[in-house]
N, C-alpha and C. Protein backbone atom coordinates (compact mmCIF):
# COMPACT_ATOMS: atom_id res chain seq x y z
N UNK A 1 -7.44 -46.65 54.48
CA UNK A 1 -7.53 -47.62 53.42
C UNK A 1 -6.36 -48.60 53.55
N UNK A 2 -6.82 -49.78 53.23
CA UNK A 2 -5.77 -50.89 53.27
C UNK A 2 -5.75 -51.22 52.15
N UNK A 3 -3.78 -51.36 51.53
CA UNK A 3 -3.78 -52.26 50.37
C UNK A 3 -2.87 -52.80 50.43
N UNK A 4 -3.47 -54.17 49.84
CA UNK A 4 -2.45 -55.48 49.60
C UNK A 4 -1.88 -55.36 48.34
N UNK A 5 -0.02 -55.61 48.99
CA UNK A 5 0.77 -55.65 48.00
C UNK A 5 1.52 -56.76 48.06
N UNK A 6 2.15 -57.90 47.74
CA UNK A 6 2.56 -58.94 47.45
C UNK A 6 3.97 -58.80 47.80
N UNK A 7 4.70 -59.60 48.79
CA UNK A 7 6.17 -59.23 49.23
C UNK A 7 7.05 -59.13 48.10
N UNK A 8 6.34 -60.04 46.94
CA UNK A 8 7.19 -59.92 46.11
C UNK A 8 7.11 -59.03 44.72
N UNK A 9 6.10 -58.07 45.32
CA UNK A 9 5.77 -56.88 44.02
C UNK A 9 6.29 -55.39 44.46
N UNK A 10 7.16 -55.59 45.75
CA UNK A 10 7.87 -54.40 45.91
C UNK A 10 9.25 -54.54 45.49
N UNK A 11 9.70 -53.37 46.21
CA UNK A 11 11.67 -52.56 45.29
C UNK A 11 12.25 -53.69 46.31
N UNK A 12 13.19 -54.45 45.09
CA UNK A 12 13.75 -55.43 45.75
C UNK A 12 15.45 -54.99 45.42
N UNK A 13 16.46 -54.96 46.42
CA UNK A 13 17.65 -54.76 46.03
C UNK A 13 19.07 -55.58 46.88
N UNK A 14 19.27 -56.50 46.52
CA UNK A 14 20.49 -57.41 46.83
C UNK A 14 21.48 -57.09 46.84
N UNK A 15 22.34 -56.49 47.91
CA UNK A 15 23.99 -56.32 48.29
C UNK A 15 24.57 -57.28 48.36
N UNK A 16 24.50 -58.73 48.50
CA UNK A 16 25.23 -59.31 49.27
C UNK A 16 25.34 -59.35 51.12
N UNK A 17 25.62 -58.23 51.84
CA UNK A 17 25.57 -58.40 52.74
C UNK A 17 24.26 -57.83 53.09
N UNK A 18 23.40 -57.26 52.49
CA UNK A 18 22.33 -56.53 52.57
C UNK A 18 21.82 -56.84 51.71
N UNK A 19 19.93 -57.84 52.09
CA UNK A 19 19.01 -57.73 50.90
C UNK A 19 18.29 -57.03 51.61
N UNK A 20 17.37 -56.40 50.96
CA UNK A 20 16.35 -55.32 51.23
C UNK A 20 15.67 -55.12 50.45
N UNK A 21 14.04 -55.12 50.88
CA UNK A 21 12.96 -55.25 50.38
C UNK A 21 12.57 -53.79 50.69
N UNK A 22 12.17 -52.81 49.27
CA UNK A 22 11.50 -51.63 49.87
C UNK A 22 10.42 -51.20 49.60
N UNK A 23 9.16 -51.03 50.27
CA UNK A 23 7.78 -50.73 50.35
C UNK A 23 7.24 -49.98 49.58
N UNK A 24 8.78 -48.37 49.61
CA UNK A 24 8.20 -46.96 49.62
C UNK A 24 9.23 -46.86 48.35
N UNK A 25 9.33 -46.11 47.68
CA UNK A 25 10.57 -45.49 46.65
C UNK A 25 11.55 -45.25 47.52
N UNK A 26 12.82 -46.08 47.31
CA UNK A 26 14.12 -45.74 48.16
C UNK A 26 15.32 -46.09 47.17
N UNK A 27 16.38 -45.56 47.73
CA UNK A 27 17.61 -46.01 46.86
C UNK A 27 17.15 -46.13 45.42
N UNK A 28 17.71 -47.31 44.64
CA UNK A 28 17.42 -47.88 43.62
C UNK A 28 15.46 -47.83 43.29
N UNK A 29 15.12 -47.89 44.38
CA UNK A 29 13.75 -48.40 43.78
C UNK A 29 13.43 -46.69 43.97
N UNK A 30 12.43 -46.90 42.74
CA UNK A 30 11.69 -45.57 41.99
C UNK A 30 10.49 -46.18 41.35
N UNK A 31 8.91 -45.92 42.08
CA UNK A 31 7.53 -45.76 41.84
C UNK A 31 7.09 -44.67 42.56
N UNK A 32 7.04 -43.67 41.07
CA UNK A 32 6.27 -42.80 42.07
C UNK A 32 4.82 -42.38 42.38
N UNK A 33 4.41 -44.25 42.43
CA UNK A 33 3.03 -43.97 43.00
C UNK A 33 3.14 -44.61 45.02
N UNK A 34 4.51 -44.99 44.84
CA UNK A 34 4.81 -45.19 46.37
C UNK A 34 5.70 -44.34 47.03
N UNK A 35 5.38 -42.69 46.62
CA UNK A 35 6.25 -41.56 47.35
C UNK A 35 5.29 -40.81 47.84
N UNK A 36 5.91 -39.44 48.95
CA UNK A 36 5.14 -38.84 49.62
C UNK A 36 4.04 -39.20 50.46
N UNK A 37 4.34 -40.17 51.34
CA UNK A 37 3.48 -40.65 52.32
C UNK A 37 3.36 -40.16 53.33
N UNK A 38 3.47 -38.35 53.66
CA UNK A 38 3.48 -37.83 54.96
C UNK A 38 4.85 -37.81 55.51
N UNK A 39 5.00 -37.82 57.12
CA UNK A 39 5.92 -37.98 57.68
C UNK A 39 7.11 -39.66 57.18
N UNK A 40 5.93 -40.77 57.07
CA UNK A 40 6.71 -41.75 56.80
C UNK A 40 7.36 -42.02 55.20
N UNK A 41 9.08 -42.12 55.65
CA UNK A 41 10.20 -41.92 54.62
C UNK A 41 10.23 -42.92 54.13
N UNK A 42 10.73 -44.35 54.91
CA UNK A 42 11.48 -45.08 54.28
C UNK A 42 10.83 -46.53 55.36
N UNK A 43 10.49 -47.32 54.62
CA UNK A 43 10.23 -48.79 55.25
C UNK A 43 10.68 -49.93 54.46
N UNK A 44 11.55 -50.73 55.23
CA UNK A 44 12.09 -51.24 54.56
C UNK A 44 11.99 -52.40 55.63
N UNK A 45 12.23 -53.96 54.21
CA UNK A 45 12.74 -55.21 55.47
C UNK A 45 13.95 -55.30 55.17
N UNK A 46 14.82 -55.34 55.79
CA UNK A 46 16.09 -55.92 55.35
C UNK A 46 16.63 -57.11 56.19
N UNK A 47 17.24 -57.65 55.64
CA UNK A 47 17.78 -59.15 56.11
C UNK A 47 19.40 -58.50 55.83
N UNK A 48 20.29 -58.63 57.36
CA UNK A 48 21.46 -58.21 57.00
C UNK A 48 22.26 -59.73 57.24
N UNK A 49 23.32 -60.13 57.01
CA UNK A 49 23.99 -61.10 56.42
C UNK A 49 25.23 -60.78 58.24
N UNK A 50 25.15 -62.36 58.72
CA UNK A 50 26.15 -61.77 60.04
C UNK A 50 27.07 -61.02 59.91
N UNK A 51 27.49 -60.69 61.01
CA UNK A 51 28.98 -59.74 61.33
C UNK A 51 29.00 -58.77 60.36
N UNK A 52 27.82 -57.76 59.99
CA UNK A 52 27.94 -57.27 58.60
C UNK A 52 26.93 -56.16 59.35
N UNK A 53 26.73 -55.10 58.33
CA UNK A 53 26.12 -53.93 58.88
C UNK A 53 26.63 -52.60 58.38
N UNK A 54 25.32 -51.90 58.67
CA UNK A 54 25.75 -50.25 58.75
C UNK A 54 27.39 -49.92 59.15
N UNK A 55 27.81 -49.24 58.64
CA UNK A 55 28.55 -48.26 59.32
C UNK A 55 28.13 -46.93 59.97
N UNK A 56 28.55 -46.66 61.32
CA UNK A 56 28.05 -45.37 61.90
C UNK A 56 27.96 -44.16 61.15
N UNK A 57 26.36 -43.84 61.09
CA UNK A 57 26.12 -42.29 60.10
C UNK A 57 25.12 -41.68 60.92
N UNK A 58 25.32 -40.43 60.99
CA UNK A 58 24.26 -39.75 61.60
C UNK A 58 22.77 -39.62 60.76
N UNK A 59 20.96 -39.42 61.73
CA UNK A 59 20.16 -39.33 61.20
C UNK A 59 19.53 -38.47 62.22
N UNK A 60 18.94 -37.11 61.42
CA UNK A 60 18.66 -36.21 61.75
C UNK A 60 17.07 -36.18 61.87
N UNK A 61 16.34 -36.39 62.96
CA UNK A 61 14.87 -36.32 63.17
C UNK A 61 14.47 -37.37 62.51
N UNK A 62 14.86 -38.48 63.03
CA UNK A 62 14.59 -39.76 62.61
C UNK A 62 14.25 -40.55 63.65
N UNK A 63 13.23 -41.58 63.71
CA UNK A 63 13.87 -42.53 64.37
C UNK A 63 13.92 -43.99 63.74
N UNK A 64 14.95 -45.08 63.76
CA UNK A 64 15.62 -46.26 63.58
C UNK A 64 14.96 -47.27 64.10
């Protein structure tokens, strides 16, 4: 099944150096009619802001 959701009707959360748009329930964003999707956790767009970024963290049976 396919459903259309509107970029701008998902978990939206602004850092500053990090905006991020999230699909699924993550961080801050909480619907829990967009949890438990199987194996897939976390989808996210994020737009990171130059010279800016993660800091090194480990992820266990993941992939990035």
């Amino acid at each position: 099944m396919i459903e259309l959701r509107p970029f701008a009707g998902i978990g939206h959360a602004n850092h500053g150096w990090l905006d991020a748009r999230h699909h699924f329930s993550f961080a801050e964003y909480y619907d829990p009619a967009r949890m438990h999707w199987g194996n897939l956790r976390v989808w996210n767009d994020d737009t990171i802001a130059p010279r800016n970024g993660f800091p090194p963290h480990p992820h266990r049976d993941m992939e990035i």
